[in-house]
Protein backbone atom coordinates (compact mmCIF):
# COMPACT_ATOMS: atom_id res chain seq x y z
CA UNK A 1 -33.09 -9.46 12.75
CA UNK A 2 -35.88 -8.29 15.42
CA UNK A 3 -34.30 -7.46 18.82
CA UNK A 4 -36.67 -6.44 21.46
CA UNK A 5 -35.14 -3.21 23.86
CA UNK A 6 -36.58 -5.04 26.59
CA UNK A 7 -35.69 -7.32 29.86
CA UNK A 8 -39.63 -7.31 30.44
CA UNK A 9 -40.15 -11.41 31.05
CA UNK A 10 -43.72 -10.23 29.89
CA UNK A 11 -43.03 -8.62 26.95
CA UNK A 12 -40.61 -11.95 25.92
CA UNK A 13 -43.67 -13.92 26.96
CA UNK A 14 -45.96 -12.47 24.31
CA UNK A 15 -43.25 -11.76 21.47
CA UNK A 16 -42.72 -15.69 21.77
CA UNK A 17 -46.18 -16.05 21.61
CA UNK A 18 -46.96 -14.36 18.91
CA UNK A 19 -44.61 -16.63 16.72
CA UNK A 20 -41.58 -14.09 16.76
CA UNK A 21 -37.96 -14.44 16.46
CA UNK A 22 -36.10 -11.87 18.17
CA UNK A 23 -32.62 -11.30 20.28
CA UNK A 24 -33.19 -9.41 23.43
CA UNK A 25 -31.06 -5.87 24.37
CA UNK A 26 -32.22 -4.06 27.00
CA UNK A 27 -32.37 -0.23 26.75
CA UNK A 28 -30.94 2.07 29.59
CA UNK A 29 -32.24 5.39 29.05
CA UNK A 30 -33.69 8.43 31.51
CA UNK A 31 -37.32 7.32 32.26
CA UNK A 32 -38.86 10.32 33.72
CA UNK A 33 -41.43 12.00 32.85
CA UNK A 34 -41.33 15.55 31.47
CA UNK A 35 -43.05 18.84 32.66
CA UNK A 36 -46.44 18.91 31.87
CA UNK A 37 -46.26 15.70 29.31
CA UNK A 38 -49.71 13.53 28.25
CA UNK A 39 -49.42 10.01 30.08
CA UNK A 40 -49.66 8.43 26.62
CA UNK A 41 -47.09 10.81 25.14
CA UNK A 42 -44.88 10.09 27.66
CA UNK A 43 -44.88 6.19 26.98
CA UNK A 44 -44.62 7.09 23.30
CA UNK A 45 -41.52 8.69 23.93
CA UNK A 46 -39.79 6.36 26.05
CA UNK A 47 -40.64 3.58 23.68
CA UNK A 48 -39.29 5.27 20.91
CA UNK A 49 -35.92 6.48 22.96
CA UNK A 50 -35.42 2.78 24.06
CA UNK A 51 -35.49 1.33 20.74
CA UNK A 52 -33.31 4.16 19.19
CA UNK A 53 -30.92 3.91 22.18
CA UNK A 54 -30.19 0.14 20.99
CA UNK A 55 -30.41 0.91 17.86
CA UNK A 56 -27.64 2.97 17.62
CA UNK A 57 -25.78 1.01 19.73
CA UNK A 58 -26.08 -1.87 17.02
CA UNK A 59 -26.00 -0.03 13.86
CA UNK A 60 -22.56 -0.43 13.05
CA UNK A 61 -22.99 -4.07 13.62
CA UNK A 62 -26.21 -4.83 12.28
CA UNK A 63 -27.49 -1.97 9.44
CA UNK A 64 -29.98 -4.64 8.81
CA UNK A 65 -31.53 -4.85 12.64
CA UNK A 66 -35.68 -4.08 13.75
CA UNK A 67 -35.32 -2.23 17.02
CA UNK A 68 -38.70 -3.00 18.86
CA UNK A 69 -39.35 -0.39 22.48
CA UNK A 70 -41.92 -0.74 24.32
CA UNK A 71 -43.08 1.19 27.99
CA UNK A 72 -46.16 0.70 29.61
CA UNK A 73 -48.08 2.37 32.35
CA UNK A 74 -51.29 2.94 33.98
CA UNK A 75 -53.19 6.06 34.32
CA UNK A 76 -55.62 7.15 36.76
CA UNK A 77 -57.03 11.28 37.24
CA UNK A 78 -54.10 11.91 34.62
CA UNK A 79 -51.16 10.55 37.13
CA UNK A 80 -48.79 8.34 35.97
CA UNK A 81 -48.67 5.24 38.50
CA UNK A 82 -45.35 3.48 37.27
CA UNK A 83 -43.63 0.70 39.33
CA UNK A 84 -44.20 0.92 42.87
CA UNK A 85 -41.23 2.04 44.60
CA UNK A 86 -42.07 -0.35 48.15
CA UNK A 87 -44.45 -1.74 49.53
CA UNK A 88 -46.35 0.81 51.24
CA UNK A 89 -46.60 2.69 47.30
CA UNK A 90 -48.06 -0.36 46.15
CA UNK A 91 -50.60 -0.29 48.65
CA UNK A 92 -50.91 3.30 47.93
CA UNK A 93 -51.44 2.59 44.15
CA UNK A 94 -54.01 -0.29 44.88
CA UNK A 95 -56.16 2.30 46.80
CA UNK A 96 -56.23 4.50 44.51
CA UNK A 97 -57.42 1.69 41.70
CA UNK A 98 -59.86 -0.22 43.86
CA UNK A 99 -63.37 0.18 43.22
CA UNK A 100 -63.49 2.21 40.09
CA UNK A 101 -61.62 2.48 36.24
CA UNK A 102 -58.29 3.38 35.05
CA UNK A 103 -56.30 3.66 31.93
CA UNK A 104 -53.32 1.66 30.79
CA UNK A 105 -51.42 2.85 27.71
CA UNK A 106 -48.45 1.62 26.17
CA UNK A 107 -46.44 3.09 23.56
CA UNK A 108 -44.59 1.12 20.82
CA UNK A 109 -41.72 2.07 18.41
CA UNK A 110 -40.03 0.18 15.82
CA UNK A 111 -36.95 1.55 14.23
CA UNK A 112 -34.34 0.35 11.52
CA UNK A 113 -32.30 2.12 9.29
CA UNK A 114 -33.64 5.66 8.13
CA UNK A 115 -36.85 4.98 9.71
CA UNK A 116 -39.14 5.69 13.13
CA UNK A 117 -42.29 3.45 13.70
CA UNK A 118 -43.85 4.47 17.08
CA UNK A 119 -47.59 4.15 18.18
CA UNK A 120 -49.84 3.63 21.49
CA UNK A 121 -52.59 1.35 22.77
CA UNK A 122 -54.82 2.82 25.42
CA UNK A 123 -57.02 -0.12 27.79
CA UNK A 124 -59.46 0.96 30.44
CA UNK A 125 -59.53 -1.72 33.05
CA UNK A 126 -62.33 -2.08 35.72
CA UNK A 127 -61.31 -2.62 38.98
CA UNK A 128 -63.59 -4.01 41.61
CA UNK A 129 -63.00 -2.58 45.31
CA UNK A 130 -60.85 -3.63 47.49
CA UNK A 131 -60.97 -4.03 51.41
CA UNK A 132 -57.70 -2.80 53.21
CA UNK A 133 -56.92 -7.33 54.00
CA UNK A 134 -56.79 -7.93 50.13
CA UNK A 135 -54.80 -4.94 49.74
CA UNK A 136 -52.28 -5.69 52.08
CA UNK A 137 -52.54 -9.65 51.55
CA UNK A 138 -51.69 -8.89 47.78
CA UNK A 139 -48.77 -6.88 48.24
CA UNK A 140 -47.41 -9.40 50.74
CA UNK A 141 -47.26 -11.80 47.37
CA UNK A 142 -44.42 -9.76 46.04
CA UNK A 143 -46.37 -9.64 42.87
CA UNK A 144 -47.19 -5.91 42.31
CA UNK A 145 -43.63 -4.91 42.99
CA UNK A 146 -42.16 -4.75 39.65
CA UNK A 147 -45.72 -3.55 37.58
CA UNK A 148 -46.87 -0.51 36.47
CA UNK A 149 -50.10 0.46 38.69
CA UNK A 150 -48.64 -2.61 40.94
CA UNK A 151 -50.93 -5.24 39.55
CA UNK A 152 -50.66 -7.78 37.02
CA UNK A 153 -53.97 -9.45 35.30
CA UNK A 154 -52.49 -11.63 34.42
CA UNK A 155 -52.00 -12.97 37.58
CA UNK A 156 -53.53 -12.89 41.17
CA UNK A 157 -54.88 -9.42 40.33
CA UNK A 158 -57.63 -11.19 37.67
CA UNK A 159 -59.90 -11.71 40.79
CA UNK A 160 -60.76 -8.01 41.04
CA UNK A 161 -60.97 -6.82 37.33
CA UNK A 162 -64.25 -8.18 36.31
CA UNK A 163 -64.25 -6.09 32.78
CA UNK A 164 -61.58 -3.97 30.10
CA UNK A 165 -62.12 -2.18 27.38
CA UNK A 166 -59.45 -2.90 24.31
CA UNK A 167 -56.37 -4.59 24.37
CA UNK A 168 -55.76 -7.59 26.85
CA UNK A 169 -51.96 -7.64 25.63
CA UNK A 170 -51.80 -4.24 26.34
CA UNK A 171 -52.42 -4.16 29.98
CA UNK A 172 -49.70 -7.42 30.52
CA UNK A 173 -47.29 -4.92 28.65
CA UNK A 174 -47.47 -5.51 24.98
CA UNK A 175 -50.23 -5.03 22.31
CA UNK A 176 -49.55 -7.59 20.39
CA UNK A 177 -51.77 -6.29 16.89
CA UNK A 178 -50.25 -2.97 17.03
CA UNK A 179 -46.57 -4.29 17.63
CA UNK A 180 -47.46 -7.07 14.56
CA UNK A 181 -48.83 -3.84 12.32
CA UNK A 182 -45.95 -1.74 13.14
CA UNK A 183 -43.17 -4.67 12.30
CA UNK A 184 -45.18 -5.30 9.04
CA UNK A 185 -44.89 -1.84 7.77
CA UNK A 186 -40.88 -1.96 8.32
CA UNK A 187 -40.73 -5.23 6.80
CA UNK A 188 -40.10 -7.78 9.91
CA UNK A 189 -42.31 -10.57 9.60
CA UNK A 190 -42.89 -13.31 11.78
């Protein structure tokens, strides 16, 4: 049984698409980020921590259960932009994206019984500038409120992102390959 650590609608979204079964238990863990700790380390580790949190929580139940984790976030001059925290960080975070590239990594773990799968995707996303009207017209959507980076490209945000580099999934919140590599090495097919 594959049960995602997530109450990401995206993440749902693609694990459907991608032709998986799966129960959903969201992990409640610490999310900040340590002293001095590599953006893509960082998602690593919470990734991993959610799915062992749940894990453990279901072992006794299920010894058979896939524990999938998943955190995503977007990286610009080394700083971690994570969900905005209002409206005026939003626009904050949308200044400091417009008109040139950033990163978005997300790390993935997978953990059953007596094992620990965990991995990252890195993206760089192009983003076109952005007057101070679009900024604020944007965040008066409601959409960048609960994204890492305050954007989705999936959605309105398309319009200024005219290029990436690697994994579409990954910037919406879930590499899709990676997570379908790492469930195939601990036996969790589709």
């Amino acid at each position: 049984m594959l049960i995602l650590a997530s109450a990401s609608p995206r993440r749902r979204e693609l694990l459907s698409q991608a032709g998986f079964s799966f129960q959903i238990v969201p992990a409640d863990i610490d999310e900040r980020v340590h002293a001095d700790e590599d953006p893509v380390a960082y998602v690593t580790r919470l990734a991993r921590e959610k799915a062992q949190a749940v894990f453990s929580g279901l072992a006794t139940e299920n010894a058979d259960a896939v524990v999938l984790g998943a955190d995503t976030t977007v990286i610009v001059d080394d700083q971690i932009l994570g969900k905005p925290a209002d409206a005026a960080d939003a626009a904050r975070m949308l200044r400091l994206l417009a008109g040139r590239r950033h990163r978005v990594a997300t790390g993935v773990a997978v953990v059953r019984a007596g094992a620990v799968e965990s991995a990252a995707e890195v993206t760089t996303v192009e983003f076109l500038p952005m007057s101070e009207e679009e900024i604020a017209a944007y965040v008066a959507t409601g959409e960048p409120m609960d994204k890492a980076g305050a954007y989705a490209i999936q959605g309105r945000a398309a319009r200024w992102i005219p290029r990436i580099e690697g994994c579409y999934f990954n910037v919406v919140g879930l590499p899709l390959a990676l997570v379908s590599a790492l469930l195939k090495a601990a036996g969790e097919g589709v």
